[in-house]
C-alpha atoms as a PDB file:
ATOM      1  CA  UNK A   1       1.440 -12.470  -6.335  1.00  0.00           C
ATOM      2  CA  UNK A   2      -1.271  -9.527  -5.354  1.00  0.00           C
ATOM      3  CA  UNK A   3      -1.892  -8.609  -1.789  1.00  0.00           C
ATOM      4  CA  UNK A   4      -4.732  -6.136  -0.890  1.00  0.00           C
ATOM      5  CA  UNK A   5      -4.499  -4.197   2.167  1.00  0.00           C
ATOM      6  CA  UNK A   6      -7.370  -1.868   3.751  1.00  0.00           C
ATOM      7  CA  UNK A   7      -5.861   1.531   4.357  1.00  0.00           C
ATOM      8  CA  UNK A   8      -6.860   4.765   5.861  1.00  0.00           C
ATOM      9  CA  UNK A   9      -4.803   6.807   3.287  1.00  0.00           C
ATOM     10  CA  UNK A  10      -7.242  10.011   2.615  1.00  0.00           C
ATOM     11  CA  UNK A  11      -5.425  12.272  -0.389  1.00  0.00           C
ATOM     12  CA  UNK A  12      -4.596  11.606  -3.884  1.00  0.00           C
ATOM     13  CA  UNK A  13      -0.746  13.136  -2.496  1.00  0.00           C
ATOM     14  CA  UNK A  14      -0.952  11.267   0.253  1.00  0.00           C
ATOM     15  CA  UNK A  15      -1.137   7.566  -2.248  1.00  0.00           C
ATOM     16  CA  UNK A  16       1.360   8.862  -4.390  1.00  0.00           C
ATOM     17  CA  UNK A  17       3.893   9.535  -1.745  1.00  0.00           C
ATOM     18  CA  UNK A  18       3.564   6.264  -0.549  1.00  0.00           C
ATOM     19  CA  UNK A  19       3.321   4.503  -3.932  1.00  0.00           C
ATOM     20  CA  UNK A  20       6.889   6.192  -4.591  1.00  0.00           C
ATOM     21  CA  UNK A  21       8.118   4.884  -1.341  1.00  0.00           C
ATOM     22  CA  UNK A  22       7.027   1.012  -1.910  1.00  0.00           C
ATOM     23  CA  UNK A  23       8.164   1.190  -4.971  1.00  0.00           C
ATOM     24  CA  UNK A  24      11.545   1.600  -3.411  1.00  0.00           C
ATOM     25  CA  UNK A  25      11.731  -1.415  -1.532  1.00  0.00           C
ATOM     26  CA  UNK A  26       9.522  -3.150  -4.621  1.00  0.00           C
ATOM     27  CA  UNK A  27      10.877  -1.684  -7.655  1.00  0.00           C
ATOM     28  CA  UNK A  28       9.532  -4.010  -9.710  1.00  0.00           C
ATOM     29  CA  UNK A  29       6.068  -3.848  -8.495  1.00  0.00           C
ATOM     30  CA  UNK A  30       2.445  -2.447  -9.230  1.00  0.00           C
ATOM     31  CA  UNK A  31       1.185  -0.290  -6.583  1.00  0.00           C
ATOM     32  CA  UNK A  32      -1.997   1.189  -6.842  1.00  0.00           C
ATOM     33  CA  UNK A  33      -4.596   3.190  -4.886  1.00  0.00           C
ATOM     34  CA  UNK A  34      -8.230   2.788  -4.880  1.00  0.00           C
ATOM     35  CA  UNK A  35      -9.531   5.081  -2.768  1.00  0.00           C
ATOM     36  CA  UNK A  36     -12.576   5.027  -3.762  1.00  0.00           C
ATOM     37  CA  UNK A  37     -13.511   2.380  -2.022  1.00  0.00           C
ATOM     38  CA  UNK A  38     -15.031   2.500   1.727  1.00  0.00           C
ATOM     39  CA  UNK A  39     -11.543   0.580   2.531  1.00  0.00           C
ATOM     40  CA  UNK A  40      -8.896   2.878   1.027  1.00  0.00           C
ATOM     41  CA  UNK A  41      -7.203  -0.057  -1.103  1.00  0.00           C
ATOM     42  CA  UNK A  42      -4.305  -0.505  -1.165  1.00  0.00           C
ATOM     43  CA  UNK A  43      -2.969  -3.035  -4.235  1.00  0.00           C
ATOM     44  CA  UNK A  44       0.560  -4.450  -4.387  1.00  0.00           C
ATOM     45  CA  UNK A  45       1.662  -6.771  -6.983  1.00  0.00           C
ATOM     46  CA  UNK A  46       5.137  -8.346  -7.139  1.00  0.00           C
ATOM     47  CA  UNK A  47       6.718 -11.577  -7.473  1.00  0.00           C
ATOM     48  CA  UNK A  48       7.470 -11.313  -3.703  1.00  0.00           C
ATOM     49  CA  UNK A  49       5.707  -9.419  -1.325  1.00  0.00           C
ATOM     50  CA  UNK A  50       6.277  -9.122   2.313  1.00  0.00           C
ATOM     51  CA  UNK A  51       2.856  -8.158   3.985  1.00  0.00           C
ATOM     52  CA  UNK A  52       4.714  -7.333   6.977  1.00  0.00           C
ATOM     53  CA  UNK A  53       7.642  -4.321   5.297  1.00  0.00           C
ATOM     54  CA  UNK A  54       4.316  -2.674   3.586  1.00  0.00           C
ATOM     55  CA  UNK A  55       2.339  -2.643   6.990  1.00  0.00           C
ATOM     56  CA  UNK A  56       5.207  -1.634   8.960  1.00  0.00           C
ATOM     57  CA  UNK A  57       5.986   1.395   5.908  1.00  0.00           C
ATOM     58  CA  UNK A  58       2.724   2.957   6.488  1.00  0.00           C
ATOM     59  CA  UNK A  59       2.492   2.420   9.925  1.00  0.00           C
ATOM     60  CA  UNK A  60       5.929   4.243  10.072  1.00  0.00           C
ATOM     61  CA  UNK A  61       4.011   7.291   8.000  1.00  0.00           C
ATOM     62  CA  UNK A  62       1.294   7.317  10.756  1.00  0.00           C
ATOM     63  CA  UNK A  63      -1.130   5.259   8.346  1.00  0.00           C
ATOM     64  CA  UNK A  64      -3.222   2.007   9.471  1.00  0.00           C
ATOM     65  CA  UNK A  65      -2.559  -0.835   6.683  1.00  0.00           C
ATOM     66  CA  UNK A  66      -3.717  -4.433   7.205  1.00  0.00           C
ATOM     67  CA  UNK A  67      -4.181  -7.446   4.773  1.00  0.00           C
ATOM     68  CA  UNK A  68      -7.802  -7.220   3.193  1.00  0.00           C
ATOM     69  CA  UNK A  69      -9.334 -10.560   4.219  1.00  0.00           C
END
């Protein structure tokens, strides 16, 4: 399963700080940046994902995450 969230991560350190911090509570997961885009992607792929843990992890590191519609 992939989820895409819309982020308003900034920093290359910033991404790979939280990368390394999903990937504790999804350590079998892709996580990826894109930040790039307008939206600051966020991509999570795992065989289960729980929308809500990654929204409340950022939110807990002062970042805005919701699910990309």
């Amino acid at each position: 399963m992939i989820e895409v969230f819309k982020t308003n991560v900034q920093e290359v350190e910033q991404s790979k700080m939280i990368v390394a911090k999903l990937l504790e509570h999804f350590p079998n997961g892709s996580i990826n940046f894109d930040l790039e885009d307008c939206d600051k992607i966020l991509r999570v792929l795992d065989l289960k994902i729980s929308n809500k843990k990654i929204i409340e992890l950022l939110n807990s590191y002062g970042y805005h995450c919701e699910v990309l519609a």
